[in-house]
N, C-alpha and C. Protein backbone atom coordinates (compact mmCIF):
# COMPACT_ATOMS: atom_id res chain seq x y z
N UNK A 1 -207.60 280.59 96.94
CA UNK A 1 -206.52 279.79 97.49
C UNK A 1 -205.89 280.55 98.65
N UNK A 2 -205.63 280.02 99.89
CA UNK A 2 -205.00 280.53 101.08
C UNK A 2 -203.45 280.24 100.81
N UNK A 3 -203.16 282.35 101.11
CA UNK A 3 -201.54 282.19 101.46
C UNK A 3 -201.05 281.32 102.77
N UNK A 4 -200.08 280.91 102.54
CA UNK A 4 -199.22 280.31 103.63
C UNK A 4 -198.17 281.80 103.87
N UNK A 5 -199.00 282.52 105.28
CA UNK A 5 -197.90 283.39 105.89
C UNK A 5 -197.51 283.42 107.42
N UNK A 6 -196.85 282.13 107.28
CA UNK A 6 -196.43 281.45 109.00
C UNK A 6 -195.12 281.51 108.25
N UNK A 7 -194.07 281.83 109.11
CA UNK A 7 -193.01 281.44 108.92
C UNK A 7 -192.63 280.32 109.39
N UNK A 8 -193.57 279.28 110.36
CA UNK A 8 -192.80 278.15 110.78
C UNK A 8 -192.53 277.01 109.97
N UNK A 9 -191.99 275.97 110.71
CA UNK A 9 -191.50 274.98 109.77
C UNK A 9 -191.57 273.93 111.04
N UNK A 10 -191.40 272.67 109.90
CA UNK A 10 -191.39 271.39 110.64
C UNK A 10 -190.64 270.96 111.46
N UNK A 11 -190.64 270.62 113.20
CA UNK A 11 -189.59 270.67 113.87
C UNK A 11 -189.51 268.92 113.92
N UNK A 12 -188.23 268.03 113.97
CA UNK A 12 -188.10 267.10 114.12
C UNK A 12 -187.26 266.49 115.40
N UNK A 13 -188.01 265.70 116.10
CA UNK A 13 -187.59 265.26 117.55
C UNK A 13 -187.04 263.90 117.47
N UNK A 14 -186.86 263.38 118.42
CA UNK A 14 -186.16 261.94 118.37
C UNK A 14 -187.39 261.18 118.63
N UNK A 15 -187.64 259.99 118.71
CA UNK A 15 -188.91 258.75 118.88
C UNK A 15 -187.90 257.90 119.52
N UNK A 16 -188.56 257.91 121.19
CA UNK A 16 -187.41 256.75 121.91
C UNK A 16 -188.67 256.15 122.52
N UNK A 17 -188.82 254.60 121.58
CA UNK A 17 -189.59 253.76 122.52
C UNK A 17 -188.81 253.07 123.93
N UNK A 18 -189.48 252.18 124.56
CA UNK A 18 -188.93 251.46 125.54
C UNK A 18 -187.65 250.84 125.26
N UNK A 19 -187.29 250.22 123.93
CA UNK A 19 -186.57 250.02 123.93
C UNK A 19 -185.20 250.77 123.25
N UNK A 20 -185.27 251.82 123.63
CA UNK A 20 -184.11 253.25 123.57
C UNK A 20 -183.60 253.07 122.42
N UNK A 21 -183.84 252.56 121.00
CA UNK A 21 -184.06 252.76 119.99
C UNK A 21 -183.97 253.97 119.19
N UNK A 22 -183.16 254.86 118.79
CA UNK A 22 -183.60 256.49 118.43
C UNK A 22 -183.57 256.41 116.87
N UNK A 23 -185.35 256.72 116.75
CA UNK A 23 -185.70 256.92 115.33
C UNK A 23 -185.55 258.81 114.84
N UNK A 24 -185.92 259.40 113.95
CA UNK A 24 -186.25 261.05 113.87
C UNK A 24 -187.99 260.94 113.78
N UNK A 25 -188.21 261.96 114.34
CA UNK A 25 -189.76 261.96 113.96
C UNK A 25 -190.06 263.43 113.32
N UNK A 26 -190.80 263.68 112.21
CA UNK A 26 -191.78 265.29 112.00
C UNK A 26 -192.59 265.76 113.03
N UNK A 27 -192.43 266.43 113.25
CA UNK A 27 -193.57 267.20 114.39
C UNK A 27 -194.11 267.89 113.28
N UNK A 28 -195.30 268.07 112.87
CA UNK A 28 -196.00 269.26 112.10
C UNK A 28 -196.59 270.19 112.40
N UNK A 29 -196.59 271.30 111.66
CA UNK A 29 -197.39 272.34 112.57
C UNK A 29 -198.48 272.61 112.30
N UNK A 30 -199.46 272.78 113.03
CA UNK A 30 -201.03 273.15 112.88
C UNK A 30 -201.29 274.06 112.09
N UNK A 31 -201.46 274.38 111.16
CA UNK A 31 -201.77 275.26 110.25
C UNK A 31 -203.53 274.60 109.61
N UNK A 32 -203.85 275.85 109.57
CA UNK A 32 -205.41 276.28 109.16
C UNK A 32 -205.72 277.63 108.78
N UNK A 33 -207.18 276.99 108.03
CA UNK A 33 -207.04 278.31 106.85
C UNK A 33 -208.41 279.12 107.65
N UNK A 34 -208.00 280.11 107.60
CA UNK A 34 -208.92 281.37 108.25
C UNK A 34 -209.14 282.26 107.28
N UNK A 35 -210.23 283.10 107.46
CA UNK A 35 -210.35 284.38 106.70
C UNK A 35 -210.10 286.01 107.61
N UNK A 36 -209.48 286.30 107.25
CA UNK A 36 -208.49 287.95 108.26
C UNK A 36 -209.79 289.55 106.90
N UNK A 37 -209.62 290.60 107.30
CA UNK A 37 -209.81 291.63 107.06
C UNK A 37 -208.81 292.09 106.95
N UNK A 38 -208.55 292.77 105.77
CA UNK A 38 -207.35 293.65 105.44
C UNK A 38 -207.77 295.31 105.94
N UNK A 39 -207.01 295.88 105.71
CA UNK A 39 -207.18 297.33 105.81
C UNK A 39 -207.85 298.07 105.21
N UNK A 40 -208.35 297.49 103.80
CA UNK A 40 -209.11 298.07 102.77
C UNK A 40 -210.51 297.44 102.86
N UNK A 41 -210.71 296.76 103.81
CA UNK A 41 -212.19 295.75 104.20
C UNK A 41 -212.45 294.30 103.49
N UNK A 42 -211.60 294.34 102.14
CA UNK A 42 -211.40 293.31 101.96
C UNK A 42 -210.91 291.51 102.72
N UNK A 43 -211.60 290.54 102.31
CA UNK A 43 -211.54 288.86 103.53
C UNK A 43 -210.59 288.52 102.61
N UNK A 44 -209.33 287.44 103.18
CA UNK A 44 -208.32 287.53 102.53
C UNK A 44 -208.17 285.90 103.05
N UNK A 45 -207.96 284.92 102.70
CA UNK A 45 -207.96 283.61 102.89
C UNK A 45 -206.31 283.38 103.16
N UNK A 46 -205.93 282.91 104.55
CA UNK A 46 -204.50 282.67 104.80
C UNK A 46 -204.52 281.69 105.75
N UNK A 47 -203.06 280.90 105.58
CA UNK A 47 -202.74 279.72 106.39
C UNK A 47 -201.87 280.15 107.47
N UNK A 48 -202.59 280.15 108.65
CA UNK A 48 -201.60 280.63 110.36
C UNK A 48 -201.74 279.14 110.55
N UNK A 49 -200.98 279.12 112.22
CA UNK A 49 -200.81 278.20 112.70
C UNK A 49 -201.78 278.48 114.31
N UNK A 50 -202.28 277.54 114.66
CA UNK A 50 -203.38 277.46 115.51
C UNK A 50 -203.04 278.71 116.98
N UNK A 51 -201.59 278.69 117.22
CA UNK A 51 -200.97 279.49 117.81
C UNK A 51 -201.28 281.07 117.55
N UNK A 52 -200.49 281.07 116.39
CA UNK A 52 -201.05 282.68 116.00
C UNK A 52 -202.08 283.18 115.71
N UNK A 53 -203.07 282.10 115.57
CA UNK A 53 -204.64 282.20 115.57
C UNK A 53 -205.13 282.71 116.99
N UNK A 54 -204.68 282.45 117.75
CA UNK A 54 -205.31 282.47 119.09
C UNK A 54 -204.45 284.05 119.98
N UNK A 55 -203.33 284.29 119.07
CA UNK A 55 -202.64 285.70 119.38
C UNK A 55 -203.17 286.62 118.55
N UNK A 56 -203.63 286.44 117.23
CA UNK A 56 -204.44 287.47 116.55
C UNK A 56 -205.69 287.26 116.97
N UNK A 57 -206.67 286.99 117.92
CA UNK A 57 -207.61 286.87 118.46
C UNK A 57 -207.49 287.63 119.91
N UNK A 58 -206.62 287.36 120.56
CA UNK A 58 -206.11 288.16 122.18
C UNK A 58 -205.89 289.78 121.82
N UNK A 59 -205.29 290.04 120.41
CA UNK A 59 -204.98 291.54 120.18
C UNK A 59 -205.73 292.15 119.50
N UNK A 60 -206.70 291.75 118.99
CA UNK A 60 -208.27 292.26 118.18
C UNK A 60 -209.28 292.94 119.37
């Protein structure tokens, strides 16, 4: 089972159709499950967000 270790959270925006109507909307965040290497060589199954996927990839 993959940890969830993102600290983010669901940001919610306004939904203004044409007719200026203001609903709330979820924005969700991309989260996916990858496998990381720990320090001990051990594959460790965790939930990032597509973002920090692509920053732990730039610093590797």
């Amino acid at each position: 089972m993959a940890k969830n270790i993102s600290s983010k959270k669901t940001n919610f925006a306004n939904n203004r159709p044409n007719c200026l109507k203001v609903t709330k909307k979820a924005q969700k965040v991309n989260l996916q499950k990858v496998q990381i290497v720990d320090e001990f060589g051990n594959t460790v199954k965790v939930r990032l967000s597509a973002r920090e996927i692509r920053a732990a990839k730039k610093a590797a």
